[in-house]
PDB file of N, CA and C in Angstrom:
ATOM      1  N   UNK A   1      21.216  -2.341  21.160  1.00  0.00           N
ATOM      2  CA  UNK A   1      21.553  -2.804  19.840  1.00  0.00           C
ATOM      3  C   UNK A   1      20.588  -3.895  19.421  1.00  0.00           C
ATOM      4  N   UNK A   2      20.439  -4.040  18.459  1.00  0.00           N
ATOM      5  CA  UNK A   2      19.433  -5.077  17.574  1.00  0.00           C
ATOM      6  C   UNK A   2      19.868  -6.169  17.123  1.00  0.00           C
ATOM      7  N   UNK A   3      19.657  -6.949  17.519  1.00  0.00           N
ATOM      8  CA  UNK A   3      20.273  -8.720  16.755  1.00  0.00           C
ATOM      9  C   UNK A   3      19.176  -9.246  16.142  1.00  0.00           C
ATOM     10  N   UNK A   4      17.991  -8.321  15.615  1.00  0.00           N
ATOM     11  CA  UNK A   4      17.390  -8.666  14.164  1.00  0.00           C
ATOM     12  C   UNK A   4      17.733  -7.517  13.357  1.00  0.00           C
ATOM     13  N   UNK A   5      17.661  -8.560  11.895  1.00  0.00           N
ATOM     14  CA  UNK A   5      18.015  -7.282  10.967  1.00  0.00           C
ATOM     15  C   UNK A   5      16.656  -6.683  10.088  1.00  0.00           C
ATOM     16  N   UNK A   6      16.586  -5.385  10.122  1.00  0.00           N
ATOM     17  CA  UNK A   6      15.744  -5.033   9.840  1.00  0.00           C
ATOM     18  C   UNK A   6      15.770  -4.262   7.938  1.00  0.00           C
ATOM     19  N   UNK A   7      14.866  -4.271   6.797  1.00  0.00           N
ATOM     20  CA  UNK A   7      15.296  -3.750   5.679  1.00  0.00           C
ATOM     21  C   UNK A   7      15.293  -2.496   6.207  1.00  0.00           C
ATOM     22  N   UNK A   8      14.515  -1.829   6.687  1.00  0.00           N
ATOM     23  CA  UNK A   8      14.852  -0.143   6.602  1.00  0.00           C
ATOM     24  C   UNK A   8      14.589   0.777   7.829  1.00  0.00           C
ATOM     25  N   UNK A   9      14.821   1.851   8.308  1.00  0.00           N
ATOM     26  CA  UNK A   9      14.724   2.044   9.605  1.00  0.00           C
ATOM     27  C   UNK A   9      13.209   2.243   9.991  1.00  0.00           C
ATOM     28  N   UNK A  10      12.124   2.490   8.290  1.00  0.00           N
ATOM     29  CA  UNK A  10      10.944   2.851   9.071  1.00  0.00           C
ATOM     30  C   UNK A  10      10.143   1.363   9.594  1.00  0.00           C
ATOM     31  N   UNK A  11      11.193   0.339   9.009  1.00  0.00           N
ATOM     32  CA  UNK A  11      10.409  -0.997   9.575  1.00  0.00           C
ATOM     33  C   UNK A  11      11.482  -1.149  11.074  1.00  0.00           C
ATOM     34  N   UNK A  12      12.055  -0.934  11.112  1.00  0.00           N
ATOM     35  CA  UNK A  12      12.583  -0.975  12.584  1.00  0.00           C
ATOM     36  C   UNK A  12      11.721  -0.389  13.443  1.00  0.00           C
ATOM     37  N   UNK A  13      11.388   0.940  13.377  1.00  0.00           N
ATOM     38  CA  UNK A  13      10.615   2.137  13.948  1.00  0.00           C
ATOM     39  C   UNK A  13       8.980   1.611  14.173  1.00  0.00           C
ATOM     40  N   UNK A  14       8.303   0.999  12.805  1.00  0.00           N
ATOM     41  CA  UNK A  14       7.664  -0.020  13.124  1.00  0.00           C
ATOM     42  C   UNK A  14       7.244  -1.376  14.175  1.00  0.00           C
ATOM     43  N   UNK A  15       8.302  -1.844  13.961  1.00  0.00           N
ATOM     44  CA  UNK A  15       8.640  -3.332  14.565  1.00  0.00           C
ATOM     45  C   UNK A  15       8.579  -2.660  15.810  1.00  0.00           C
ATOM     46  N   UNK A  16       9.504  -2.484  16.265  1.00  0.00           N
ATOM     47  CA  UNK A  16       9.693  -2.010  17.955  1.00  0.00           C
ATOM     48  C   UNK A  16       9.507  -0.793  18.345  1.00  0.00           C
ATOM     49  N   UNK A  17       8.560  -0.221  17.943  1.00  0.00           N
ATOM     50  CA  UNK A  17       7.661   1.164  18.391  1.00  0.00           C
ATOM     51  C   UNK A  17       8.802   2.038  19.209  1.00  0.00           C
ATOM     52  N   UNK A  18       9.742   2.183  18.324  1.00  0.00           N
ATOM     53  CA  UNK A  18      10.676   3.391  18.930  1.00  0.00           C
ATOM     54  C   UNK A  18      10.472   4.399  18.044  1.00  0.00           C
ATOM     55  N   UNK A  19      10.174   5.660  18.551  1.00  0.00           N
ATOM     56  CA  UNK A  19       9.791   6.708  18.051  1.00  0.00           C
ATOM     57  C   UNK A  19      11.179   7.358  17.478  1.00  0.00           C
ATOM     58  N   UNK A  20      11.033   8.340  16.630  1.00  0.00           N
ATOM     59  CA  UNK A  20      12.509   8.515  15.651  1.00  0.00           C
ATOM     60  C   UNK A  20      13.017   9.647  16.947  1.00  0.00           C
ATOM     61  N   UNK A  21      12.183  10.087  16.860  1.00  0.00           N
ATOM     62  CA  UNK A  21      12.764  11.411  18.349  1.00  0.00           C
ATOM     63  C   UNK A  21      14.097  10.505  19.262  1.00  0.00           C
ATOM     64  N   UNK A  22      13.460   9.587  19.217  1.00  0.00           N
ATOM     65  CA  UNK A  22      14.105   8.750  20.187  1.00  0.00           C
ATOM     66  C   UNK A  22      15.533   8.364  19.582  1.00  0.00           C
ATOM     67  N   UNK A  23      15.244   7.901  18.749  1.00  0.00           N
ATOM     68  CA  UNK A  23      16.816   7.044  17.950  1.00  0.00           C
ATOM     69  C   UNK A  23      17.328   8.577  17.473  1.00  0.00           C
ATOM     70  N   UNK A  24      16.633   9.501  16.994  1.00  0.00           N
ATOM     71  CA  UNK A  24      17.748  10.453  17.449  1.00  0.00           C
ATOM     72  C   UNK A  24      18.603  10.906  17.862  1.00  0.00           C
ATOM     73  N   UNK A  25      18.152  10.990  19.083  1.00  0.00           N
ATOM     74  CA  UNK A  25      18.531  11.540  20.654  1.00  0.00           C
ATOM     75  C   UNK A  25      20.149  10.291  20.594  1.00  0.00           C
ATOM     76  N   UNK A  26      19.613   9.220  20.538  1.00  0.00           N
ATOM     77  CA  UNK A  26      20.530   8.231  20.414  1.00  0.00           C
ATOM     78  C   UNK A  26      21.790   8.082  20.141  1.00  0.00           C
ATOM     79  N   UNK A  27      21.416   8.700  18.741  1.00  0.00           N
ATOM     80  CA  UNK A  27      23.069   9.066  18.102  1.00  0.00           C
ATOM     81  C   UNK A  27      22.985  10.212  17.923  1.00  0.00           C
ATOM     82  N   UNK A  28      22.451  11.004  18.185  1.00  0.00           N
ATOM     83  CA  UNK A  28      23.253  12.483  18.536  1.00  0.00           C
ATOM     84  C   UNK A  28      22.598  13.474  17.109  1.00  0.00           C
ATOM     85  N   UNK A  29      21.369  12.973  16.188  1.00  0.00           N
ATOM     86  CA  UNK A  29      21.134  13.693  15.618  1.00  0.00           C
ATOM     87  C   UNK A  29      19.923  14.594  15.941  1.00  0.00           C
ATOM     88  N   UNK A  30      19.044  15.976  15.073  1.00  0.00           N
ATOM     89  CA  UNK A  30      18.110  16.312  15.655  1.00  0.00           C
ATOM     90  C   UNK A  30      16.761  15.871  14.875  1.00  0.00           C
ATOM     91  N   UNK A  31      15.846  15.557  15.744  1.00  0.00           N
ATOM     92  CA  UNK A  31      14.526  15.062  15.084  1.00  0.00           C
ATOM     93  C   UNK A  31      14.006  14.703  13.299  1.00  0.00           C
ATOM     94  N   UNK A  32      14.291  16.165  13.270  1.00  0.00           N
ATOM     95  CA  UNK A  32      13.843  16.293  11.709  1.00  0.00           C
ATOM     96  C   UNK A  32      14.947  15.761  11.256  1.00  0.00           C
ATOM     97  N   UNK A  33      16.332  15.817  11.147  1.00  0.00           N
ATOM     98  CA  UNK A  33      17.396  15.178  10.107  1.00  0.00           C
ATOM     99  C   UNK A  33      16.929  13.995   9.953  1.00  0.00           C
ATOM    100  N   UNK A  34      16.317  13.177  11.607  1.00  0.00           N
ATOM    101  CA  UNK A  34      15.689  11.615  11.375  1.00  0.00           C
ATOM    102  C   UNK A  34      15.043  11.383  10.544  1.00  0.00           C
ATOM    103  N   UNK A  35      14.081  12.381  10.715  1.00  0.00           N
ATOM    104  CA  UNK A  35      13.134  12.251   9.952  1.00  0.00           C
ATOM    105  C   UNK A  35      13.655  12.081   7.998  1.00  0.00           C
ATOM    106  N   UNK A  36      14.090  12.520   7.727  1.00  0.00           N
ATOM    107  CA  UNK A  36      14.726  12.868   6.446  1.00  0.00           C
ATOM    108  C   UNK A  36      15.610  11.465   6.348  1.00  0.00           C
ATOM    109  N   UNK A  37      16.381  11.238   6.910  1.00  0.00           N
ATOM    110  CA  UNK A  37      16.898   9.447   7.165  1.00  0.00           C
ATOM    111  C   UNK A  37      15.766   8.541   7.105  1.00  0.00           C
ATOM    112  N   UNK A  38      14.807   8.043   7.968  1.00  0.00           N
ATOM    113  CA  UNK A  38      13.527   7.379   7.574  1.00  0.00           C
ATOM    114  C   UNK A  38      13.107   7.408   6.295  1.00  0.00           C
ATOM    115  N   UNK A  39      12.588   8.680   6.307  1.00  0.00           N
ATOM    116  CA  UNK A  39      11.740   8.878   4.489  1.00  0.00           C
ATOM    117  C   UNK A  39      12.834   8.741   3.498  1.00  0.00           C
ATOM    118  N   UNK A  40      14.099   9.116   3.685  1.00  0.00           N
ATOM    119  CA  UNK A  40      15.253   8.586   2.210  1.00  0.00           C
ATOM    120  C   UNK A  40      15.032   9.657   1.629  1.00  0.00           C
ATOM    121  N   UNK A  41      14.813  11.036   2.171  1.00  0.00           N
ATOM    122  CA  UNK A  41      14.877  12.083   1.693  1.00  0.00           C
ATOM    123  C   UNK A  41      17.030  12.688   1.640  1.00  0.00           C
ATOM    124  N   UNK A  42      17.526  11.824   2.331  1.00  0.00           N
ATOM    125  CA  UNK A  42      18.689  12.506   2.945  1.00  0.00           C
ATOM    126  C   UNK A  42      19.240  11.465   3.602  1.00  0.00           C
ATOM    127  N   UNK A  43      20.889  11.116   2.725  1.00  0.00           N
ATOM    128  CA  UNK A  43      21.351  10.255   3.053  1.00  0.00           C
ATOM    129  C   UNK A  43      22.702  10.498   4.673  1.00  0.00           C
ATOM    130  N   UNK A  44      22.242   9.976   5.560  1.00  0.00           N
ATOM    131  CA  UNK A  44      23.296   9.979   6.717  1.00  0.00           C
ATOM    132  C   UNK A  44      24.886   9.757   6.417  1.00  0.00           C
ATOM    133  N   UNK A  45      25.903  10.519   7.082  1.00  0.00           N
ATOM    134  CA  UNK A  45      27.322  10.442   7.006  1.00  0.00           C
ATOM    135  C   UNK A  45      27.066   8.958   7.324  1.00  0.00           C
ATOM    136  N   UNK A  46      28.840   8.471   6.895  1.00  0.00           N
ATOM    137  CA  UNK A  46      29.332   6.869   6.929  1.00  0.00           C
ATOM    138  C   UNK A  46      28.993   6.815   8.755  1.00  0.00           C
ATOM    139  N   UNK A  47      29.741   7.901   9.444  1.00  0.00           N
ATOM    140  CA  UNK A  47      29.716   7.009  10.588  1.00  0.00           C
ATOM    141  C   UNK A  47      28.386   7.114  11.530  1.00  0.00           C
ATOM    142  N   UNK A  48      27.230   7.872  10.990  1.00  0.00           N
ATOM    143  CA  UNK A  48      26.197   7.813  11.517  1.00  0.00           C
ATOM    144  C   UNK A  48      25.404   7.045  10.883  1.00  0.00           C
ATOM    145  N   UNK A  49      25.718   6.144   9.766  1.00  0.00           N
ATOM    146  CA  UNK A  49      25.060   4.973   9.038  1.00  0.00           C
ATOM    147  C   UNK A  49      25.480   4.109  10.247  1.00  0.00           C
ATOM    148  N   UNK A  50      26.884   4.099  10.231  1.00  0.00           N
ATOM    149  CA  UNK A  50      27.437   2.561  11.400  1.00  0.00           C
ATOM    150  C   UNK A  50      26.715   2.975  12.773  1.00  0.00           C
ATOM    151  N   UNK A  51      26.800   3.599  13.044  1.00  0.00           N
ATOM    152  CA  UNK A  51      25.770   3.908  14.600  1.00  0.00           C
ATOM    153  C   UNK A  51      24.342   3.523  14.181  1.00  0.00           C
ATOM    154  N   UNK A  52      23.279   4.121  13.463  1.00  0.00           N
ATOM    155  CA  UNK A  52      22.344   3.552  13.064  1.00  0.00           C
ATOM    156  C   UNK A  52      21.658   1.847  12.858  1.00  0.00           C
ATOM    157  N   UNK A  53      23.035   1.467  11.718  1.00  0.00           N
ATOM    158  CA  UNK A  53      23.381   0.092  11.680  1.00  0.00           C
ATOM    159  C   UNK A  53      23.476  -0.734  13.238  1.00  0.00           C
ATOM    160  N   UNK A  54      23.875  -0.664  14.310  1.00  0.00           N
ATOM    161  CA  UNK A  54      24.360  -1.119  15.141  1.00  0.00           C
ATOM    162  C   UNK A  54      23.020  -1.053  16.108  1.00  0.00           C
ATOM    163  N   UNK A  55      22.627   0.357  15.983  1.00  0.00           N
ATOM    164  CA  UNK A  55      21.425   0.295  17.091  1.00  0.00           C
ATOM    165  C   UNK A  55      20.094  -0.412  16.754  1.00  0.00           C
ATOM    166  N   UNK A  56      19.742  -0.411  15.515  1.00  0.00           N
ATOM    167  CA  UNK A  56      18.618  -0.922  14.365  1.00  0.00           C
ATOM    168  C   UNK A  56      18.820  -2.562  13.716  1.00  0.00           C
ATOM    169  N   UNK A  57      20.140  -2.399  13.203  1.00  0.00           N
ATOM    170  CA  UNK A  57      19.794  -3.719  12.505  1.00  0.00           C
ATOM    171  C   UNK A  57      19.842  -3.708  10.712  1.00  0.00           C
ATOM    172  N   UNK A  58      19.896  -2.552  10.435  1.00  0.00           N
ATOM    173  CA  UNK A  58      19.651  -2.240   9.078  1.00  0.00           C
ATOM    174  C   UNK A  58      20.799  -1.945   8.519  1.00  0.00           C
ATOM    175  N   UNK A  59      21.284  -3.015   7.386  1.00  0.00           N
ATOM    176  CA  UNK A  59      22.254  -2.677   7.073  1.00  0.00           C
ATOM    177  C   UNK A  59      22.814  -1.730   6.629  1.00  0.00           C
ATOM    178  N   UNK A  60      24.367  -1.229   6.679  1.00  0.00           N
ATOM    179  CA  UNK A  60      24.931   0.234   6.329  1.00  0.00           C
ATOM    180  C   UNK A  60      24.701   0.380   4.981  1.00  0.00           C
ATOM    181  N   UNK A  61      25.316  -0.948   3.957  1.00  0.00           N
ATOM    182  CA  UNK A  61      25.029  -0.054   2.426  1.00  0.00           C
ATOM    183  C   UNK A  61      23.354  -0.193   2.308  1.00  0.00           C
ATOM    184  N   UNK A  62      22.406  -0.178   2.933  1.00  0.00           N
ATOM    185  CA  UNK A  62      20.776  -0.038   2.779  1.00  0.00           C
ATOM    186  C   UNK A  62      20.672   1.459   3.282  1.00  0.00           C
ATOM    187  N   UNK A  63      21.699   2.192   4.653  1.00  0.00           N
ATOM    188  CA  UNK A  63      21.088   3.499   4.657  1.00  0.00           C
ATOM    189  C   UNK A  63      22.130   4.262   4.291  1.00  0.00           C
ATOM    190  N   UNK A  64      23.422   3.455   3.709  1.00  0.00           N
ATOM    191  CA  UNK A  64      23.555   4.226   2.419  1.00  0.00           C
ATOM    192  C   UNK A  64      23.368   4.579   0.816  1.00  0.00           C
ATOM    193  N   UNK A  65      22.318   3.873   0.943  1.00  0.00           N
ATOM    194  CA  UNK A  65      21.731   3.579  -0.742  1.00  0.00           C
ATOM    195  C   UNK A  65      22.351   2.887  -1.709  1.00  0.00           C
ATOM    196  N   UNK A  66      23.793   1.839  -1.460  1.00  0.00           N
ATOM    197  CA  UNK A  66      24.451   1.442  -2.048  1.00  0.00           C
ATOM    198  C   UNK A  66      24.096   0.009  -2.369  1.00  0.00           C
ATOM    199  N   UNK A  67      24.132  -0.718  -3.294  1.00  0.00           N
ATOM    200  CA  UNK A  67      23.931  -1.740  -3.759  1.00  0.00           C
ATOM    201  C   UNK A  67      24.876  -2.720  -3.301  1.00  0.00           C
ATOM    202  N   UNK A  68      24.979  -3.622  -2.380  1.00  0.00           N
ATOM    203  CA  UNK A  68      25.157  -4.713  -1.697  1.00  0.00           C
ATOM    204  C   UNK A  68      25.464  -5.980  -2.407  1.00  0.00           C
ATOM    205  N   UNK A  69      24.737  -6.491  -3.403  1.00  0.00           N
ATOM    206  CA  UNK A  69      25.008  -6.842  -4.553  1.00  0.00           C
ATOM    207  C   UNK A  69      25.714  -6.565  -5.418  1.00  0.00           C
ATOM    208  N   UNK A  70      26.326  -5.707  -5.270  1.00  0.00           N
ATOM    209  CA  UNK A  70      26.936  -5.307  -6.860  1.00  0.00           C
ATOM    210  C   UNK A  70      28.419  -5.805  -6.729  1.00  0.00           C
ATOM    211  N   UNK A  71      29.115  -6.347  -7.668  1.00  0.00           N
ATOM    212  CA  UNK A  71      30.368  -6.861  -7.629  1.00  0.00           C
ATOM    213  C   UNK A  71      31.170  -5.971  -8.685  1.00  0.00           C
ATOM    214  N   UNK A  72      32.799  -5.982  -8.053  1.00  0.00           N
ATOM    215  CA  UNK A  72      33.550  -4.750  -8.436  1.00  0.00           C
ATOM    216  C   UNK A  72      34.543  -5.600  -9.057  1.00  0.00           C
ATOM    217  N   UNK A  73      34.346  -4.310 -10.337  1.00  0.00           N
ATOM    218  CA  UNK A  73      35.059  -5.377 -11.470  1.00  0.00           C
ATOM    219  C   UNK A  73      36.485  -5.831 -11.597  1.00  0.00           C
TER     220      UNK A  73
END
C-alpha cells in the first residue's frame, strides 16, 4: 500500500516503476483493462477504484472521475 498520494495512476506507475501488468495482477484485473484505467479510456467499478486507491495512493473520486470539490446542495 502507498502512504504517498499520488494524482493519477500513470504518475504512480511513473514514480515507483511498477509496471501496470503488475498492479493488475494485484487486484485481479487483466492487463489491457489496466491499461484502459491508466489512459482514462474506462472507468473502474467502485470496489476496484478502493483497491486501486489503497494500493497507489490515488484518490477514489480521481479514478472515478468525480469531482471532489463539488458540494451537494
Amino acid at each position: 500500500m502507498s502512504s504517498k498520494r499520488y494524482e493519477t495512476l500513470s504518475a504512480y506507475l511513473r514514480a515507483t516503476r511498477v509496471r501496470q501488468a503488475e498492479l493488475a495482477e494485484w487486484i485481479g484485473v487483466s492487463p489491457s483493462a489496466m491499461s484502459l484505467y491508466v489512459s482514462g479510456r474506462r472507468t473502474p467499478r467502485l470496489g476496484l477504484a478502493v483497491k486501486l486507491s489503497k494500493i497507489t495512493g490515488v484518490p477514489v473520486e480521481r479514478l472515478l472521475g468525480t469531482n471532489s470539490t463539488a458540494q451537494v446542495a
